[in-house]
Protein backbone atom coordinates (compact mmCIF):
# COMPACT_ATOMS: atom_id res chain seq x y z
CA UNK A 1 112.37 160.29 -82.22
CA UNK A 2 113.27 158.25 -79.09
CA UNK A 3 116.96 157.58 -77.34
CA UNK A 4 117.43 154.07 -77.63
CA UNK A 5 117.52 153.09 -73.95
CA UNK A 6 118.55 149.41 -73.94
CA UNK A 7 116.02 148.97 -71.19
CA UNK A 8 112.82 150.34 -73.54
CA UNK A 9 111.15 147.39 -75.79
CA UNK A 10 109.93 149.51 -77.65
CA UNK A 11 112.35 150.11 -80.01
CA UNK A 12 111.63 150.79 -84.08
CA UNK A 13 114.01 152.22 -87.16
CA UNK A 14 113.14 155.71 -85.81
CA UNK A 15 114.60 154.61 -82.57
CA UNK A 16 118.31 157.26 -82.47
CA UNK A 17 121.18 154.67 -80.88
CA UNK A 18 122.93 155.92 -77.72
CA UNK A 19 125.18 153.59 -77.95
CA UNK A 20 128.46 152.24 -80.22
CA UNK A 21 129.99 153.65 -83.10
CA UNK A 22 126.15 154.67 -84.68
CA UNK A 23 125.62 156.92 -81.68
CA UNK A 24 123.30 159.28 -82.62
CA UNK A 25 122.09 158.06 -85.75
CA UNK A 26 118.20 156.06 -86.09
CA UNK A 27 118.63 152.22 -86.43
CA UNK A 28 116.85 153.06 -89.99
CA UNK A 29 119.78 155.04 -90.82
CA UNK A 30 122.08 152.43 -89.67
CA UNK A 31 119.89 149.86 -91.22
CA UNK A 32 120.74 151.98 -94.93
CA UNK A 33 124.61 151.86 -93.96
CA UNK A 34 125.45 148.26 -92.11
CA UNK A 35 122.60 145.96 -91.59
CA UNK A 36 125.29 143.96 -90.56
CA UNK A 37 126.02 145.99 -87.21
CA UNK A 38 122.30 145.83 -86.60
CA UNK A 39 122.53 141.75 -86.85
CA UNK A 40 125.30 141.66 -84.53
CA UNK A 41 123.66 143.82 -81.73
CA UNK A 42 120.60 141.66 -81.96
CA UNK A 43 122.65 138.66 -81.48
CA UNK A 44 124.93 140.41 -78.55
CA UNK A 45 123.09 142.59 -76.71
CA UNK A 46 120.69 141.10 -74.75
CA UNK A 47 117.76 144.18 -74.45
CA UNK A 48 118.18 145.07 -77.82
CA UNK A 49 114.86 143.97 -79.40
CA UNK A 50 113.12 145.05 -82.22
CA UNK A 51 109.83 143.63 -83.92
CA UNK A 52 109.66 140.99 -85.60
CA UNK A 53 109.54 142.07 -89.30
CA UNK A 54 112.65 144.38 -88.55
CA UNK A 55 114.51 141.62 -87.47
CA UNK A 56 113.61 139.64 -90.77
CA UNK A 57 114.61 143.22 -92.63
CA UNK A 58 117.47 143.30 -91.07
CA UNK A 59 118.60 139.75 -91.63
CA UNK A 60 118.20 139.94 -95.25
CA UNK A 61 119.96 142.44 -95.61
CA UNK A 62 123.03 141.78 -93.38
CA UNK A 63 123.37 138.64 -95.57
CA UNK A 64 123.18 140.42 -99.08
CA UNK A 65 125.83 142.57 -97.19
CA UNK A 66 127.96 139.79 -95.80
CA UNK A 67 127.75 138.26 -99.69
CA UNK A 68 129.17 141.00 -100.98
CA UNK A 69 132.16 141.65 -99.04
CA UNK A 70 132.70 137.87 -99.44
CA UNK A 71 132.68 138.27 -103.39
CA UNK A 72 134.77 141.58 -103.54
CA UNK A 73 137.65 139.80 -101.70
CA UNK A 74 136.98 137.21 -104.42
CA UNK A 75 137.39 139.78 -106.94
CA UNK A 76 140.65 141.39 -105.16
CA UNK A 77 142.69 137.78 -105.08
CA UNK A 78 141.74 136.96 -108.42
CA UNK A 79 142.75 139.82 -109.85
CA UNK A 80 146.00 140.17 -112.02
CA UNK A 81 147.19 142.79 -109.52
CA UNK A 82 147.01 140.46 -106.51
CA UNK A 83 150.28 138.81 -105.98
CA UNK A 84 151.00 136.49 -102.89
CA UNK A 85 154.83 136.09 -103.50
């Protein structure tokens, strides 16, 4: 496994971050617990790249992620022990 240097291109799932709150952990392992982070560093951070079909991964399932935290606070205010009194 390689260190994720932000100036290497070559960077895959097996890639291990040295960086943020996922230091130390592959992007595939990050990719398993918050696509979402992985979205937001390829939008942010300039050098981070990854291939193509990674990215498309990785998009997919930030969204089924982002739809689901949408729907459970759904689920929390409509629930009978929500109150906003």
């Amino acid at each position: 496994m390689s260190i994720a240097n932000i100036d290497n291109k070559k960077m895959n799932f097996d890639t291990v971050l040295n960086f943020g709150k996922y230091k130390g952990h592959t992007i595939g392992e990050v990719y398993e617990m918050n696509a979402s982070y992985l979205k937001w560093c390829l939008e942010n951070i300039e050098r981070f790249t990854l291939p193509e079909k990674s990215v498309e991964l990785i998009e997919e399932k930030a969204e089924i992620e982002e739809g689901d935290r949408y729907e459970y606070r759904n689920e929390y205010f409509d629930s009978p022990w929500y109150d906003d009194d």
